[in-house]
C-alpha atoms as a PDB file:
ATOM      1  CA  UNK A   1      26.192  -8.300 -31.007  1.00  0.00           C
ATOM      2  CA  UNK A   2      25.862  -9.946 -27.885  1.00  0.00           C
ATOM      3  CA  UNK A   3      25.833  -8.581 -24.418  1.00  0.00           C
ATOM      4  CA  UNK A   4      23.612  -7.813 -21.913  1.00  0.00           C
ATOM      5  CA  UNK A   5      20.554  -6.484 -22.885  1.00  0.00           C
ATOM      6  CA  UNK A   6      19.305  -4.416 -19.535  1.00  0.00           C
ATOM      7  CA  UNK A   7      20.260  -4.405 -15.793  1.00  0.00           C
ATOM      8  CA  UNK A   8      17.743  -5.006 -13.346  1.00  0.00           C
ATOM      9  CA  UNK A   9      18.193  -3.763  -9.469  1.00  0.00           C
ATOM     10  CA  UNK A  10      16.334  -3.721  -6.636  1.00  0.00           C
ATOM     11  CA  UNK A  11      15.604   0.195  -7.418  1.00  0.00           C
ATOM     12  CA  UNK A  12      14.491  -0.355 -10.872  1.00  0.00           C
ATOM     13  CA  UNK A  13      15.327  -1.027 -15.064  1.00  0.00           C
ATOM     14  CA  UNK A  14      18.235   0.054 -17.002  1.00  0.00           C
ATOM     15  CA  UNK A  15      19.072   0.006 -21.018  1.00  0.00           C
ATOM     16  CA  UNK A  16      21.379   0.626 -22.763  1.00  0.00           C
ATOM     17  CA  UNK A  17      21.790   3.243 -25.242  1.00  0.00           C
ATOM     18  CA  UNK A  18      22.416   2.237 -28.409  1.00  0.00           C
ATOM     19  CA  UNK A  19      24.840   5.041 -29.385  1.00  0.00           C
ATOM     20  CA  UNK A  20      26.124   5.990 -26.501  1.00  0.00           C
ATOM     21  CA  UNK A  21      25.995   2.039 -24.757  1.00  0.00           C
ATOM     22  CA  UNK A  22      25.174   3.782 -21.182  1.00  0.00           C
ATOM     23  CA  UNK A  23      23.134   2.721 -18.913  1.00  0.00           C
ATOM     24  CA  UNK A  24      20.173   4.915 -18.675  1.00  0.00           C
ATOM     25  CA  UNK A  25      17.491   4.454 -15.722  1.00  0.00           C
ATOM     26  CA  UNK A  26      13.927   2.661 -17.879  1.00  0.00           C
ATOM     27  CA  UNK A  27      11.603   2.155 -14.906  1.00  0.00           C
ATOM     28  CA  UNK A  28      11.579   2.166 -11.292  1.00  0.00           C
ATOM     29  CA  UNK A  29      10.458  -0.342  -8.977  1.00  0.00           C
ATOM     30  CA  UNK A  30       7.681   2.359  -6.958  1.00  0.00           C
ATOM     31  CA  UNK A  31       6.780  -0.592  -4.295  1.00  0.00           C
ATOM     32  CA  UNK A  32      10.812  -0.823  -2.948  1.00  0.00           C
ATOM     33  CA  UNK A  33      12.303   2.549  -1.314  1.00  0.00           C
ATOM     34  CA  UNK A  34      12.248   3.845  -5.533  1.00  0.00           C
ATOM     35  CA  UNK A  35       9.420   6.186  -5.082  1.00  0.00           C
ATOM     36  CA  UNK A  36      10.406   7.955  -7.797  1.00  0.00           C
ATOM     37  CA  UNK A  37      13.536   8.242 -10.857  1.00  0.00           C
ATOM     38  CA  UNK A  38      14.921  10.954  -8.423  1.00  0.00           C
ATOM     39  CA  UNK A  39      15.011   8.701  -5.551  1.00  0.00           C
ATOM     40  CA  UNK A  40      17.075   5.635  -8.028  1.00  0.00           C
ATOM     41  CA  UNK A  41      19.518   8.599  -9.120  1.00  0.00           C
ATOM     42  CA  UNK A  42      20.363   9.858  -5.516  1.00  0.00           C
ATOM     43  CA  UNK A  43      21.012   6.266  -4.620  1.00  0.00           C
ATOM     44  CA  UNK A  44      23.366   5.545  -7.839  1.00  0.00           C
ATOM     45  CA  UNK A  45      27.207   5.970  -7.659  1.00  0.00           C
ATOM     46  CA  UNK A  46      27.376   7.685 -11.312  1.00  0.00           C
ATOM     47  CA  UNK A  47      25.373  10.630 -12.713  1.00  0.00           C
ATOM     48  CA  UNK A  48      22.621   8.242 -14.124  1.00  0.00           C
ATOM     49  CA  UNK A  49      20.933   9.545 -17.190  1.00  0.00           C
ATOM     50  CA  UNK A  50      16.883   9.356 -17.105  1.00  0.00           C
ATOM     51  CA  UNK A  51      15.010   7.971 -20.175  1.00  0.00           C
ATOM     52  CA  UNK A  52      12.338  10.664 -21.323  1.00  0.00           C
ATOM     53  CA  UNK A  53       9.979   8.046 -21.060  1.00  0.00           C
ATOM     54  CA  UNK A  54      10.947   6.941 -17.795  1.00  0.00           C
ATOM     55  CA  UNK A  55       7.701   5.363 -15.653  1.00  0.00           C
ATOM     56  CA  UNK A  56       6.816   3.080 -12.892  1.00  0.00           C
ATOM     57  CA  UNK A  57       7.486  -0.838 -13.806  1.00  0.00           C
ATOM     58  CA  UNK A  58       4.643  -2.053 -13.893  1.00  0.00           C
ATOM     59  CA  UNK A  59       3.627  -4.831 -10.874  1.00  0.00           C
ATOM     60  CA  UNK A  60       3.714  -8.480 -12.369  1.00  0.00           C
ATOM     61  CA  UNK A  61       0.801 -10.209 -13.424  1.00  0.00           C
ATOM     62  CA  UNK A  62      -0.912 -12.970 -11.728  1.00  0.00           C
ATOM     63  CA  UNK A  63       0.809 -15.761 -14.073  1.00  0.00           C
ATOM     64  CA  UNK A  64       4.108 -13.790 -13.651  1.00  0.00           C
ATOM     65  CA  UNK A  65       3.948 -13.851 -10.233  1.00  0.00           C
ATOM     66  CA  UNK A  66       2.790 -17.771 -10.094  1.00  0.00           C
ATOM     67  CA  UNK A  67       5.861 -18.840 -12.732  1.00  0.00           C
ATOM     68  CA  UNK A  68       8.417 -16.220 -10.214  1.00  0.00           C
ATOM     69  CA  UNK A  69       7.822 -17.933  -6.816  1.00  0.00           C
ATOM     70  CA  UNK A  70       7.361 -21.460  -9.135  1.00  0.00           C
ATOM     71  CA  UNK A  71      11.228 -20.713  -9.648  1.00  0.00           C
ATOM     72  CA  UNK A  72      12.349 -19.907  -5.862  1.00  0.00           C
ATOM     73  CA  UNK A  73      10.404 -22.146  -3.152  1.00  0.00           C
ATOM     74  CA  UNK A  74      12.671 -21.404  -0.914  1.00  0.00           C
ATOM     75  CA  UNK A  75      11.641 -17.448  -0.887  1.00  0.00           C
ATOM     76  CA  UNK A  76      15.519 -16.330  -1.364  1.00  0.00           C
ATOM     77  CA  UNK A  77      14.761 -13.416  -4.239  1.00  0.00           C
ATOM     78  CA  UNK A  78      10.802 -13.015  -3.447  1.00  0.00           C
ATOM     79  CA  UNK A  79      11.299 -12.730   0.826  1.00  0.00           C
ATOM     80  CA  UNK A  80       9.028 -14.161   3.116  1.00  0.00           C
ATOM     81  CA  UNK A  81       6.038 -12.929   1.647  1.00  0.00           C
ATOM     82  CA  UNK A  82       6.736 -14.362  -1.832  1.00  0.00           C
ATOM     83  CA  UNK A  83       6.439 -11.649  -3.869  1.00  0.00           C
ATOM     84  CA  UNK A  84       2.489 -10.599  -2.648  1.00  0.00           C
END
């Protein structure tokens, strides 16, 4: 089946259950105002369910970071300070 495979916010990552197809909170982004999975589920319209394994994403590598702002000169998704 097709579909989309996660969701990806500002906050942090979502999956999808397999059986249950909801959206359940992967990672969050701990350099935006996510400090913490709390802080994603206060800001969430829906009771969102927490993976067990539920972390900080991890920051992007250096070649990650080089092929992101390779894709958006202009700065529009990265902001002003490109992503650093």
């Amino acid at each position: 089946g097709g579909g989309p495979q996660a969701i990806l916010t500002d906050r942090g990552i979502l999956r999808f259950d397999p059986g249950t197809r909801e959206a359940v909170l992967e990672s969050f982004h701990p350099l935006t105002r996510a400090s913490s999975p709390e802080s994603v589920v206060e800001e969430t319209g829906w009771p969102l369910r927490v993976s067990d394994g539920c972390g900080p994403t991890p920051a992007p590598s250096n070649e990650e970071l080089a092929l992101l702002r390779s894709m958006d000169p202009q700065r529009f998704w990265l902001g002003k300070d490109g992503g650093d």
